[in-house]
C-alpha atoms as a PDB file:
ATOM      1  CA  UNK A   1       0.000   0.000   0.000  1.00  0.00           C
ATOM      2  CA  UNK A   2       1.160   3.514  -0.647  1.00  0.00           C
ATOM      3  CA  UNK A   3       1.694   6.498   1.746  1.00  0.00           C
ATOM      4  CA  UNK A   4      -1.077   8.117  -0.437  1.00  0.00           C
ATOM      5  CA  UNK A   5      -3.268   4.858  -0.029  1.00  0.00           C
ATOM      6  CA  UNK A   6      -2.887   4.757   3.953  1.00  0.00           C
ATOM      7  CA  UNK A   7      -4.183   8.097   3.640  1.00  0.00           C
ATOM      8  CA  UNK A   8      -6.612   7.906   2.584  1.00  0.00           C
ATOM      9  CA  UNK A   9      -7.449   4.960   4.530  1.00  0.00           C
ATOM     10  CA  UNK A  10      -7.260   6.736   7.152  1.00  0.00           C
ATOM     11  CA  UNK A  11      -9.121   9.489   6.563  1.00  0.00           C
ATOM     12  CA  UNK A  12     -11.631   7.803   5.610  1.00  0.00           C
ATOM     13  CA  UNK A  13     -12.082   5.846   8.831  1.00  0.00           C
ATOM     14  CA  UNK A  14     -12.404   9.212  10.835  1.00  0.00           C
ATOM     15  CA  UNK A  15     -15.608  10.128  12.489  1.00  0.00           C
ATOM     16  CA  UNK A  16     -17.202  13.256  12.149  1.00  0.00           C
ATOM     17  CA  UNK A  17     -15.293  15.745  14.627  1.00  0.00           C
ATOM     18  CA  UNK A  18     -11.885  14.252  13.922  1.00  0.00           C
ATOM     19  CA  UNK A  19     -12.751  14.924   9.994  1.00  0.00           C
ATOM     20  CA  UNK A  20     -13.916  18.100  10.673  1.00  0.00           C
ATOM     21  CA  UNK A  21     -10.505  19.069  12.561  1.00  0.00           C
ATOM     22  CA  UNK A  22      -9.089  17.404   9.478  1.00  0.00           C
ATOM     23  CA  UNK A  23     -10.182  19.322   7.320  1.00  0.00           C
ATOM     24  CA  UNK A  24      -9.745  22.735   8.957  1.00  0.00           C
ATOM     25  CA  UNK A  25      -5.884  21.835   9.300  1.00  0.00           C
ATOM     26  CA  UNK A  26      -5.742  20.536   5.403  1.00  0.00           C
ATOM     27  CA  UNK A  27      -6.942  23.988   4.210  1.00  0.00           C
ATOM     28  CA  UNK A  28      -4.844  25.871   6.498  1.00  0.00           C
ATOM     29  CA  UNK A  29      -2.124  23.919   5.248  1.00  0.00           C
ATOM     30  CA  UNK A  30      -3.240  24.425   1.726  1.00  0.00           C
ATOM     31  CA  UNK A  31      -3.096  28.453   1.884  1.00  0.00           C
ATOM     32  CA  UNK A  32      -0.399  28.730   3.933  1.00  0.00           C
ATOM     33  CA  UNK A  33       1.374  26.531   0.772  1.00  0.00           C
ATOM     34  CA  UNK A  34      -0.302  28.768  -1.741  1.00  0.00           C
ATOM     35  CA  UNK A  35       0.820  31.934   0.164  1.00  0.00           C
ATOM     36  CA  UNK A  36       4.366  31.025   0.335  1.00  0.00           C
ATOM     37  CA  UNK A  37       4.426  30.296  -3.295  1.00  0.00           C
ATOM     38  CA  UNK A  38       2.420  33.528  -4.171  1.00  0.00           C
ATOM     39  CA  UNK A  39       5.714  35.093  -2.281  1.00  0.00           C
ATOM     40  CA  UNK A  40       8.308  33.552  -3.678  1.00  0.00           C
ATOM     41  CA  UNK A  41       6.641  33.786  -7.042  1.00  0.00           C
ATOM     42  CA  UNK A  42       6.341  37.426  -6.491  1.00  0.00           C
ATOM     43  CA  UNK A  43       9.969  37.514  -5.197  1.00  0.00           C
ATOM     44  CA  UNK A  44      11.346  36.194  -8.460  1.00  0.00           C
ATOM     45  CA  UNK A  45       8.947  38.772 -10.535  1.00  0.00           C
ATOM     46  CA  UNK A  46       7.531  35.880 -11.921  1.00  0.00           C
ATOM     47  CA  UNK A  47       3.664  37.350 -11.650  1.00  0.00           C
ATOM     48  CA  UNK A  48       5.295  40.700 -12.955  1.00  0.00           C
ATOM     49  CA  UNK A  49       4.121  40.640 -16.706  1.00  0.00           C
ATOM     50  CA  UNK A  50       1.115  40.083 -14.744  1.00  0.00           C
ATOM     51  CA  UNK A  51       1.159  43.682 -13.294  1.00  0.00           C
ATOM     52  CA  UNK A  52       2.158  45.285 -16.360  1.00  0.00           C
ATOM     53  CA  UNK A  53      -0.759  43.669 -18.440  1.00  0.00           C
ATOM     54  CA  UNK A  54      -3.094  45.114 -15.860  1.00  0.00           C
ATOM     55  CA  UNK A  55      -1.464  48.537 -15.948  1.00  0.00           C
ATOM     56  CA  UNK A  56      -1.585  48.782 -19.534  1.00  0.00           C
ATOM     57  CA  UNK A  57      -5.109  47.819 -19.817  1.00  0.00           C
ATOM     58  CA  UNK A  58      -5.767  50.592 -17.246  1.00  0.00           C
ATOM     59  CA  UNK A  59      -3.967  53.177 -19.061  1.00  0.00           C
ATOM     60  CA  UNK A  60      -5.750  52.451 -22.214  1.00  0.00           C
ATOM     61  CA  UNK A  61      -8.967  52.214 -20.585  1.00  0.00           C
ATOM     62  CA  UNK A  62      -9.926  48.800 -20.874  1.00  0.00           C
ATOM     63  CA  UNK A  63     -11.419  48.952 -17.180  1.00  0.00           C
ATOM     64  CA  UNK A  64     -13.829  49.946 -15.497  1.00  0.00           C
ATOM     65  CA  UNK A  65     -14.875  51.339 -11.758  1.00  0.00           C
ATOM     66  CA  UNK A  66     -15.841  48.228  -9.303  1.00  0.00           C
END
C-alpha cells in the first residue's frame, strides 16, 4: 500500500469531529502553501508581466470602476 493509499485509509475511517478538525488543518495547510508560493513567485517577478498587463489595460482604458 502507498503512503497516499494509507491516507486515505485513514481518513476515511475518521468520524465526524476528527474529519472536521481534518479538514480545517488541510486547508490551512493548503493556503499557507499557496501563500508562500504567491511570495516567492512574487519575489522572483515571476507574476510581474502580470502587473504590467493590468497597468496597460488601465492606461488604455480597458477597465472599469468596481
Amino acid at each position: 500500500m502507498t503512503k497516499l493509499e494509507q491516507i486515505e485509509k485513514s481518513v476515511t475511517e475518521l468520524d465526524k469531529h476528527e474529519f472536521e478538525a481534518f479538514s480545517a488543518w488541510f486547508e490551512a495547510l493548503q493556503a499557507e502553501r499557496w501563500d508562500r508560493q504567491m511570495e516567492t513567485d512574487a519575489a522572483s517577478g515571476k507574476l510581474d508581466h502580470f502587473a504590467e498587463e493590468a497597468l496597460a489595460d488601465f492606461r488604455a482604458g480597458k477597465t472599469r470602476p468596481l
